[in-house]
C-alpha atoms as a PDB file:
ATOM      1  CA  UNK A   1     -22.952   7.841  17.897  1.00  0.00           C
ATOM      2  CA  UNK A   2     -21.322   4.570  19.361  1.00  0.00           C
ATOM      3  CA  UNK A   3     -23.082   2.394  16.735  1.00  0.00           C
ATOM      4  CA  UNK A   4     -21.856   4.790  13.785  1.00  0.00           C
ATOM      5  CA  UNK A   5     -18.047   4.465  15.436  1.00  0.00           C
ATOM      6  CA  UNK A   6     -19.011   0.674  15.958  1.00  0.00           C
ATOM      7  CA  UNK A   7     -20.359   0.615  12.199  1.00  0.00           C
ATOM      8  CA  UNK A   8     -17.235   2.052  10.628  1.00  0.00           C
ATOM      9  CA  UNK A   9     -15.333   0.097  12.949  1.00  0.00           C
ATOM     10  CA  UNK A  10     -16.413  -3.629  11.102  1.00  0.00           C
ATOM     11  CA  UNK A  11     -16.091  -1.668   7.623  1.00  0.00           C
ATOM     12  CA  UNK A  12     -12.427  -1.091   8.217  1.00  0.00           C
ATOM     13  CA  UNK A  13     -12.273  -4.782   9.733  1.00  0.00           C
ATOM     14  CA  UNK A  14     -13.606  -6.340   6.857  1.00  0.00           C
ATOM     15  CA  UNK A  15     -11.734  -4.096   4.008  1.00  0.00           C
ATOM     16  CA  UNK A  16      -8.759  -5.394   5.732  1.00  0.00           C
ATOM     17  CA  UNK A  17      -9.939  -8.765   5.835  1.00  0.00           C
ATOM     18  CA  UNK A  18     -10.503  -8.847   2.111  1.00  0.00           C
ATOM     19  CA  UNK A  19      -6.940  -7.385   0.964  1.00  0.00           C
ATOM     20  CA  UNK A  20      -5.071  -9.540   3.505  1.00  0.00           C
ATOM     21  CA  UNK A  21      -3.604 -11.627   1.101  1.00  0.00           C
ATOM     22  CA  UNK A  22      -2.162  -8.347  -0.626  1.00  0.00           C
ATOM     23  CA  UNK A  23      -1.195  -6.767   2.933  1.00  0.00           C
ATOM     24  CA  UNK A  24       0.856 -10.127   3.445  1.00  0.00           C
ATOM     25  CA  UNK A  25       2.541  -9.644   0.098  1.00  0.00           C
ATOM     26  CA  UNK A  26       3.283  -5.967   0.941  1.00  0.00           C
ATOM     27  CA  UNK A  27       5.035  -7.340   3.991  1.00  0.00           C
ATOM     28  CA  UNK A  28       7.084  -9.960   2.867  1.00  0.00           C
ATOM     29  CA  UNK A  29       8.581  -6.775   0.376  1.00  0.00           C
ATOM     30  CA  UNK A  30       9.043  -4.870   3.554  1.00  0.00           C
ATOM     31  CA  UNK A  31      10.842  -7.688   5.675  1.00  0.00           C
ATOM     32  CA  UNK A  32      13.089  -8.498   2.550  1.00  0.00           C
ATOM     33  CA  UNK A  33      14.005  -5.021   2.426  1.00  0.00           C
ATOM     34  CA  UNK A  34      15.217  -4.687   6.074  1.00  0.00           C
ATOM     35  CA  UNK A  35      17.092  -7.434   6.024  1.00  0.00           C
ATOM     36  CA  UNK A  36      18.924  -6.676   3.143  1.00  0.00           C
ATOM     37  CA  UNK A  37      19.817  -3.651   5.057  1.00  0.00           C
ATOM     38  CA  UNK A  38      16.812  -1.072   3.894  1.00  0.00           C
ATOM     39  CA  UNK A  39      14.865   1.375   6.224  1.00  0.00           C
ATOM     40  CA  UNK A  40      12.015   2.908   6.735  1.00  0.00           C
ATOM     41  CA  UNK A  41      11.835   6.680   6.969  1.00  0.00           C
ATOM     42  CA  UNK A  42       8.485   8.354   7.336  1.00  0.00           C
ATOM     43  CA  UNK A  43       7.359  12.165   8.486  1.00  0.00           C
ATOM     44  CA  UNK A  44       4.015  13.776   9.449  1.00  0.00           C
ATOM     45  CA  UNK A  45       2.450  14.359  12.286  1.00  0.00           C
ATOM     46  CA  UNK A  46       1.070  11.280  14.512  1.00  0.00           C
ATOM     47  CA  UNK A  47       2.454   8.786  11.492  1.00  0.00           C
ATOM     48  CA  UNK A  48       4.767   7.739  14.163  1.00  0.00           C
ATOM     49  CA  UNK A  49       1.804   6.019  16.514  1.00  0.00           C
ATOM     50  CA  UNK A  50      -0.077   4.367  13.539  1.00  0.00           C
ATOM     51  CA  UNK A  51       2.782   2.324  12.269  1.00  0.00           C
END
């Protein structure tokens, strides 16, 4: 069980890892937005601790 966790572990690592130049992009939108006086509102349940 604690390699499968371990295993899926690296494949999120490494999907990130190869999109990071997108996830960079995606937050220079986001910063620009704030300070030009945007927001973020989000709902669900347990959204809250993964942002």
């Amino acid at each position: 069980m604690v390699d499968l966790i371990n295993s899926e572990d690296r494949g999120v690592a490494e999907a990130v890892g190869s999109q990071r130049l997108a996830i960079a992009d995606a937050i220079e939108l986001v910063v620009e937005a704030f300070r030009s006086g945007g927001r973020m509102i989000y709902v669900g349940a347990g959204t809250s601790g993964r942002l």
